[in-house]
Protein backbone atom coordinates (compact mmCIF):
# COMPACT_ATOMS: atom_id res chain seq x y z
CA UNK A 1 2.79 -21.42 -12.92
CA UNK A 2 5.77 -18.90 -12.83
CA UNK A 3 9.00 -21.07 -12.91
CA UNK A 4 11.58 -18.09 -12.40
CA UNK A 5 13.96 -19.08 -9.87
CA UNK A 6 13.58 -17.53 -6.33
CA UNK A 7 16.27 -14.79 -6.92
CA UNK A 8 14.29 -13.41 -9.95
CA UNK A 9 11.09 -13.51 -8.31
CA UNK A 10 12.60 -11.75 -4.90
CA UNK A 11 13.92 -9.05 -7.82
CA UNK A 12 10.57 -8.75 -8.82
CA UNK A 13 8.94 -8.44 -5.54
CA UNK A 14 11.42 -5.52 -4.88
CA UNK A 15 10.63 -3.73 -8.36
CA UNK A 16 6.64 -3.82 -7.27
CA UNK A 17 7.19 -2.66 -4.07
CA UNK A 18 9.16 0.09 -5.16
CA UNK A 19 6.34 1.28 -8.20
CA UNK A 20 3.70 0.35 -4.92
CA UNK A 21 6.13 3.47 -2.64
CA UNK A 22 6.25 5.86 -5.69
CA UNK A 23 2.49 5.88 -6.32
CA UNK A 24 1.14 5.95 -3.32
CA UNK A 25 4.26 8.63 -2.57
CA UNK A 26 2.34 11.07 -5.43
CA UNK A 27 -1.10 9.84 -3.33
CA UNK A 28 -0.21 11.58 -0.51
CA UNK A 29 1.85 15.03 -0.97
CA UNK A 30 -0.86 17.58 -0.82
CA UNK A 31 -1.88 16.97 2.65
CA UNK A 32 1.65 18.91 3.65
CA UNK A 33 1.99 21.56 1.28
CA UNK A 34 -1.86 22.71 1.53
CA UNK A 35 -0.51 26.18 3.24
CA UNK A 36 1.71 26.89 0.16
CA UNK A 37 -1.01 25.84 -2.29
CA UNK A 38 -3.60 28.01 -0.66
CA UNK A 39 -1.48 31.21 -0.29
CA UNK A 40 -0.29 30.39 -4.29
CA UNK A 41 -3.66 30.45 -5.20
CA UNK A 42 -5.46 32.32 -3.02
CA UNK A 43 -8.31 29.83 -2.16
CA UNK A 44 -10.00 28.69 1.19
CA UNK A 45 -9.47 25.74 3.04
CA UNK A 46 -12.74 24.58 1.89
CA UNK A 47 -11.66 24.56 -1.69
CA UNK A 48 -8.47 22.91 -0.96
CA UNK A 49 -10.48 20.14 0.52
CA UNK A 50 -12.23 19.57 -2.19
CA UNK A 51 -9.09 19.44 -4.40
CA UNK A 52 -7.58 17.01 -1.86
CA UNK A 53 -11.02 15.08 -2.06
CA UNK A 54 -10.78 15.13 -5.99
CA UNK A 55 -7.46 12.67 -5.95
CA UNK A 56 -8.63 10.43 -2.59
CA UNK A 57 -11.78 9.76 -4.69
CA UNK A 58 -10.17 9.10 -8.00
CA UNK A 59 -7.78 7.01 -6.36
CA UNK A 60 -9.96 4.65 -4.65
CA UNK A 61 -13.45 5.21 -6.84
CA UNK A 62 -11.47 4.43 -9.94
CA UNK A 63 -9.99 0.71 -8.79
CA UNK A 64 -13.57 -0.41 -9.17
CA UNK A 65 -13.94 0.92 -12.10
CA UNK A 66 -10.99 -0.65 -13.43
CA UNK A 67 -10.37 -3.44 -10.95
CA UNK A 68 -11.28 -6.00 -13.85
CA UNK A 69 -10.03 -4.59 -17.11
CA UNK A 70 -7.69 -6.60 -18.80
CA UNK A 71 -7.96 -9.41 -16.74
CA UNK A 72 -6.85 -11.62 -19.80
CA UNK A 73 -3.93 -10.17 -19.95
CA UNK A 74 -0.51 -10.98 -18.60
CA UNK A 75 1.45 -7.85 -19.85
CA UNK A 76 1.87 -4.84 -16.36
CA UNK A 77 0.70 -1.86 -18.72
CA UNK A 78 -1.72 -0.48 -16.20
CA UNK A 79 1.92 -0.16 -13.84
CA UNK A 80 3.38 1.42 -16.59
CA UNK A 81 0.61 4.04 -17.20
CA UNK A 82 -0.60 4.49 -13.75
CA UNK A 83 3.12 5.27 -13.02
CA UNK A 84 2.63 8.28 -14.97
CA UNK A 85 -0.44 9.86 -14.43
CA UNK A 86 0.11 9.10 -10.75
CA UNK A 87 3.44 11.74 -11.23
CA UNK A 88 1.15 14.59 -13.07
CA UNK A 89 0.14 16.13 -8.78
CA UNK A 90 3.83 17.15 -9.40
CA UNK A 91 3.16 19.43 -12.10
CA UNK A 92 0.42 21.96 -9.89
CA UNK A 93 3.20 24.49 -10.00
CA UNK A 94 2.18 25.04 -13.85
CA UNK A 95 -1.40 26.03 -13.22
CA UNK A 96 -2.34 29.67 -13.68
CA UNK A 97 -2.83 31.74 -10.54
CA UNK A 98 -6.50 32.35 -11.29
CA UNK A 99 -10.00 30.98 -10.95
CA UNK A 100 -9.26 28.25 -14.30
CA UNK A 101 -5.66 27.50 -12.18
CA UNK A 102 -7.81 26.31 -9.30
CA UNK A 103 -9.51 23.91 -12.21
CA UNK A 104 -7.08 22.81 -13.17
CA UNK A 105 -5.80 21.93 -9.34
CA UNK A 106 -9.10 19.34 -9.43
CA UNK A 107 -8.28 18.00 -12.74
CA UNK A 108 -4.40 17.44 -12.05
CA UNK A 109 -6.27 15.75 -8.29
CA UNK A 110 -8.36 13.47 -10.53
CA UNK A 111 -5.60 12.36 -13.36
CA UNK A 112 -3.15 11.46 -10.73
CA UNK A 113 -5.71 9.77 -8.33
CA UNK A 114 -6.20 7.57 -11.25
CA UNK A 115 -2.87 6.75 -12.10
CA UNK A 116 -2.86 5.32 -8.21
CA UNK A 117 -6.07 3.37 -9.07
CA UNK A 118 -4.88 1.65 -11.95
CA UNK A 119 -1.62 0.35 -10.81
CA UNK A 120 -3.05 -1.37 -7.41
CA UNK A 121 -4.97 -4.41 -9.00
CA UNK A 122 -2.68 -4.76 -11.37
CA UNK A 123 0.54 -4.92 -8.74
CA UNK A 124 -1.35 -7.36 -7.05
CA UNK A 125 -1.86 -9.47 -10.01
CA UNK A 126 2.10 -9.42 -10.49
CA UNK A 127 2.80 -10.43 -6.65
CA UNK A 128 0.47 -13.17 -7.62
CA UNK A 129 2.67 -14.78 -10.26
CA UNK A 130 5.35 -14.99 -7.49
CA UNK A 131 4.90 -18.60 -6.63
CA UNK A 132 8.07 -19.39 -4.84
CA UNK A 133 7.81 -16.92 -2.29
CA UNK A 134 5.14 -17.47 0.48
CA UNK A 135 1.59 -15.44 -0.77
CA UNK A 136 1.72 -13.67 2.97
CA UNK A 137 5.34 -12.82 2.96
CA UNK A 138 4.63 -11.30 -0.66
CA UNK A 139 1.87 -9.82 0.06
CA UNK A 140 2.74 -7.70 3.19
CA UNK A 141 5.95 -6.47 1.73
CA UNK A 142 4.42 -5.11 -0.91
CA UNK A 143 1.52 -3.51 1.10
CA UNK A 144 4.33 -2.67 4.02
CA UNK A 145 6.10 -0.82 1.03
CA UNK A 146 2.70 1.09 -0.34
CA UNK A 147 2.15 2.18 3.40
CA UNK A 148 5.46 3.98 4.06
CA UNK A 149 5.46 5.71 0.52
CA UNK A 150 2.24 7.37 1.38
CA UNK A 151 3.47 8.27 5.07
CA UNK A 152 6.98 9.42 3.51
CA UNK A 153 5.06 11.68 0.50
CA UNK A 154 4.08 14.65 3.04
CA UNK A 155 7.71 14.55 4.32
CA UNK A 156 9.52 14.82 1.04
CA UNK A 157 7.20 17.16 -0.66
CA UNK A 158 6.93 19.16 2.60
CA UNK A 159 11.09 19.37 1.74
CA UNK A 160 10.82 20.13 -1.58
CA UNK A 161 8.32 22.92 -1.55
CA UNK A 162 9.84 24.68 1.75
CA UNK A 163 13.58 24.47 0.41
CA UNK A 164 12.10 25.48 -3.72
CA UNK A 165 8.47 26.63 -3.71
CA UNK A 166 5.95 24.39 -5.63
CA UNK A 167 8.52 24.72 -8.45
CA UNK A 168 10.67 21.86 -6.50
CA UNK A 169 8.15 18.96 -7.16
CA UNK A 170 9.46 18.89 -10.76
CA UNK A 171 12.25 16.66 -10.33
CA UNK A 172 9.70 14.15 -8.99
CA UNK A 173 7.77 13.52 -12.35
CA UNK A 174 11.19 11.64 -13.50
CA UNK A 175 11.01 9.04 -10.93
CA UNK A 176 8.06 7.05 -13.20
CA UNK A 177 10.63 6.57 -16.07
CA UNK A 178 13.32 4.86 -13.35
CA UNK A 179 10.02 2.65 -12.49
CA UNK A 180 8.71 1.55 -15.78
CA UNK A 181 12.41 0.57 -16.61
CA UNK A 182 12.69 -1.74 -13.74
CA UNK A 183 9.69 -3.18 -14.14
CA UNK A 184 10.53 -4.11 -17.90
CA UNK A 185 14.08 -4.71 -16.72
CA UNK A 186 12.47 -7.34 -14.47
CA UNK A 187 10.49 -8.77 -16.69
CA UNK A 188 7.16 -8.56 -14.61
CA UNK A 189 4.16 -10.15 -15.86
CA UNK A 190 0.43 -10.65 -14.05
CA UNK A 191 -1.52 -13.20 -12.77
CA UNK A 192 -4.57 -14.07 -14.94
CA UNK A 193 -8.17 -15.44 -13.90
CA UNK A 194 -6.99 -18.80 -15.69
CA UNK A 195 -2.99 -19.15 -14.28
CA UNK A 196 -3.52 -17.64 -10.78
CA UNK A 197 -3.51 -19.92 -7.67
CA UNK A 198 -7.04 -20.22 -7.40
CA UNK A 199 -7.63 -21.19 -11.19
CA UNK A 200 -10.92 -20.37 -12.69
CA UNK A 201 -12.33 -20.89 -9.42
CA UNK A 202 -14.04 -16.98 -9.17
CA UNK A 203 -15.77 -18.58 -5.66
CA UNK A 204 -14.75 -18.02 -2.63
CA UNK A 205 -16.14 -19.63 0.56
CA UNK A 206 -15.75 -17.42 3.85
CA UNK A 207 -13.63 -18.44 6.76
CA UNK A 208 -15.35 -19.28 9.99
CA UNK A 209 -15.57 -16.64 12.38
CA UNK A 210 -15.10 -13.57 9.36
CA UNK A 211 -16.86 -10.82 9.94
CA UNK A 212 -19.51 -10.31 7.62
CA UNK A 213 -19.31 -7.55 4.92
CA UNK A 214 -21.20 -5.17 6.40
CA UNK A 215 -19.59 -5.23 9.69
CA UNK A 216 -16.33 -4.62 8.08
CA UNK A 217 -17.83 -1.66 6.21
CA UNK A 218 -19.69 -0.20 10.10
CA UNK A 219 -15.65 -0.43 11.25
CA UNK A 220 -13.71 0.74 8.31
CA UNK A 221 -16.10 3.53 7.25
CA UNK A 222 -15.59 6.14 10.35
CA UNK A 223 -12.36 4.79 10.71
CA UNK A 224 -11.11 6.05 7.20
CA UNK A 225 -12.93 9.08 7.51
CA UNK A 226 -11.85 10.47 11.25
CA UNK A 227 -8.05 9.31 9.62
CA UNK A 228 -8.14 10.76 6.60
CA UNK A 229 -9.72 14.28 8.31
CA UNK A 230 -6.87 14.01 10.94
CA UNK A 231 -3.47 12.89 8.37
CA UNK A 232 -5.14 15.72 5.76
CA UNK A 233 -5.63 18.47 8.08
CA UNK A 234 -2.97 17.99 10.83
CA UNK A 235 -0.51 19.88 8.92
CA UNK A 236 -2.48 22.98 7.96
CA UNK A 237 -3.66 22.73 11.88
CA UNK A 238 0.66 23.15 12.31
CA UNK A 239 1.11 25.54 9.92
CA UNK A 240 -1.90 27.43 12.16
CA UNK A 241 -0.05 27.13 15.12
CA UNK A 242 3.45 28.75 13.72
CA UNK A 243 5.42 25.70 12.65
CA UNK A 244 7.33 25.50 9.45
CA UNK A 245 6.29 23.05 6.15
CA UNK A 246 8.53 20.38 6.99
CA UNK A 247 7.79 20.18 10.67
CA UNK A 248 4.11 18.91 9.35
CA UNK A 249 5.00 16.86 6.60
CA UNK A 250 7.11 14.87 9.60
CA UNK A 251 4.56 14.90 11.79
CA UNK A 252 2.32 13.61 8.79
CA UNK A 253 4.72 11.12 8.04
CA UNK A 254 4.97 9.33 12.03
CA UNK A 255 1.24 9.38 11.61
CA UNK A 256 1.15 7.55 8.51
CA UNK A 257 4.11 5.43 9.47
CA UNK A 258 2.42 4.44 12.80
CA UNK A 259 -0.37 3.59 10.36
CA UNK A 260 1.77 1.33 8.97
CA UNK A 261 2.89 -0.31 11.59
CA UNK A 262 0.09 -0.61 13.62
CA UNK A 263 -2.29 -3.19 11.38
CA UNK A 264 0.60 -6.18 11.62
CA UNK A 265 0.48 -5.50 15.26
CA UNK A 266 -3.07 -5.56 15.69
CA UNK A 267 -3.27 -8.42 12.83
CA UNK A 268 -1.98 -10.69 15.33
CA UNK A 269 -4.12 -9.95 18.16
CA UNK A 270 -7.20 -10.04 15.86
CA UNK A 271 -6.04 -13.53 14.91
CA UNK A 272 -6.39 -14.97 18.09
CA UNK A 273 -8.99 -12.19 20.13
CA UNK A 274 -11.39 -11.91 17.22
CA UNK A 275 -11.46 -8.74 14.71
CA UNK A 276 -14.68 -7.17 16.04
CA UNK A 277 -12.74 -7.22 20.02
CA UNK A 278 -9.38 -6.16 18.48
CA UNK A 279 -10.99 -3.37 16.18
CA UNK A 280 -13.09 -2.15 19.64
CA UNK A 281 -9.64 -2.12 21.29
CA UNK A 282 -7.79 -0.42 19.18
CA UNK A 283 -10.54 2.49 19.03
CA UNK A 284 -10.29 2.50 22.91
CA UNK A 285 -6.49 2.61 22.78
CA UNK A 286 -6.15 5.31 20.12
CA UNK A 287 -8.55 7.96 21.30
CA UNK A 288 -6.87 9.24 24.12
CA UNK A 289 -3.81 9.97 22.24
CA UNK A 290 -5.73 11.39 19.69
CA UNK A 291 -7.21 13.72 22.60
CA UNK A 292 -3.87 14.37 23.88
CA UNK A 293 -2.16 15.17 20.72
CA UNK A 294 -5.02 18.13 20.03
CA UNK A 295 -4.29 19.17 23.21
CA UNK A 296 -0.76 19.34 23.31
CA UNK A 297 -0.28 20.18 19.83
CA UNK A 298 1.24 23.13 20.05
CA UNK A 299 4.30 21.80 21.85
CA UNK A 300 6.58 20.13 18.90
CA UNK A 301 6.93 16.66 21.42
CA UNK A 302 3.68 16.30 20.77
CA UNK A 303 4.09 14.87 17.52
CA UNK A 304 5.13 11.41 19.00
CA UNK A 305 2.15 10.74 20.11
């Protein structure tokens, strides 16, 4: 068991949800600049979809992949690493303006979608280690913190490439080094199979009244796709209609922040209604904004929807 006092371990908690903000801040900055990116390189949206599709896959496809190595080991160098190949989506600005340019658009997509696999197990490993601070409270401040760096990444990049051209997401690739700093500052270690609060108990009985795995997957599945179509798209949709970079990356951003918000709200419900009711309702709830919003788009009050 971790026997830093609760200070050092609140220090901690602060350091992992800051790396959790910056990488899924890199996750999330195409979405907004995808006008600039296909004028730069002359490509269709099709293309940029599939370059878009290249780091969503990497950073999601990859955490399996990886999810278990070094699993033995206490030391955060996945955080450390991941911190910097998450950064590398920063660097598009030095591909060539040609057909290998555009390759090298996938493979910059696919590095940095793996630098945002890497470092998710392993920050949940660290918030693990945090014994004197309730696993819940942890737990959603770190997540809390992963949400709103992925709704604020359209928004700052969306400021960065309208104020300097793709040229302006340089500065970004130094944020990693203030990251790996504070997490050696803060001495951050991770939980292990044998020292987490479980033990070497791998076995897991389910709650009464969970949904069953599949179920989950029948909810999530459409959910993440119609969402990810919608936050990916909705600023190119903007740009369509006449309004300027940063006017989608903060429309991008309320989306992803209401995304944020909106799973403690419904967590609550789904506690005491049931998840399969509460994820009906929520469906039910949501579409007609989402109707209203395509309708309406074109006026900028529409965003608040």
């Amino acid at each position: 068991m971790n026997r830093l006092s609760l200070r050092v371990q609140w220090a901690q908690l602060v350091v992992l949800s800051g790396v959790h903000f910056l990488v899924d801040m890199f996750g999330n900055m195409l979405p907004a600049i995808l006008p600039v990116i296909r004028a730069e390189f002359a490509i269709s949206l099709s293309t940029a979809g599939f370059i878009m599709a290249s780091l969503s896959l990497a950073s999601n496809g990859m955490q399996i992949l990886t999810g278990r190595m070094r699993a033995d080991k206490t030391s955060p160098l996945f955080l450390h690493v991941g911190l910097v190949l998450a950064a590398s989506i920063c660097l598009i600005v030095l591909a060539p303006r040609s057909l290998g340019g555009v390759a090298l658009l996938f493979v910059f997509g696919v590095v940095s979608g793996s630098g945002i696999a890497v470092t998710h197990p392993e920050g949940l490993r660290a918030i693990h280690t945090l014994d004197r601070i309730s696993p819940a409270l942890s737990t959603s401040v770190f997540m809390t913190s992963g949400f709103f760096g992925f709704a604020s990444g359209g928004m700052i990049s969306a400021q960065l490439v309208s104020s300097y051209d793709l040229k302006g997401l340089c500065p970004l690739v130094l944020c990693p080094i203030g990251g790996v700093l504070a997490l050696i500052l803060a001495r951050v270690r991770l939980s292990t199979e044998a020292t987490g609060p479980n033990g070497n108990n791998n076995h897991c009985e389910p709650k009464p009244g969970a949904l069953p795995f599949w179920e989950v997957l029948a909810i999530g599945l459409p959910a993440a796709v119609s969402t990810t179509v919608l936050l990916q798209l909705t600023p190119t949709y903007l740009d369509e209609l006449g309004f300027g970079l940063t006017f989608g990356g903060f429309s991008t951003a309320l989306f992803g922040w209401g995304g944020g918000i909106g799973p403690f709200l419904w967590a609550a419900i789904a506690h005491r209604k049931g998840g399969l009711t509460s994820s009906a309702w929520a469906f039910l709830l949501s579409f007609p904004f989402t109707m209203l919003y395509m309708m309406f788009a074109k006026y900028p009050g529409a965003h608040w929807l």
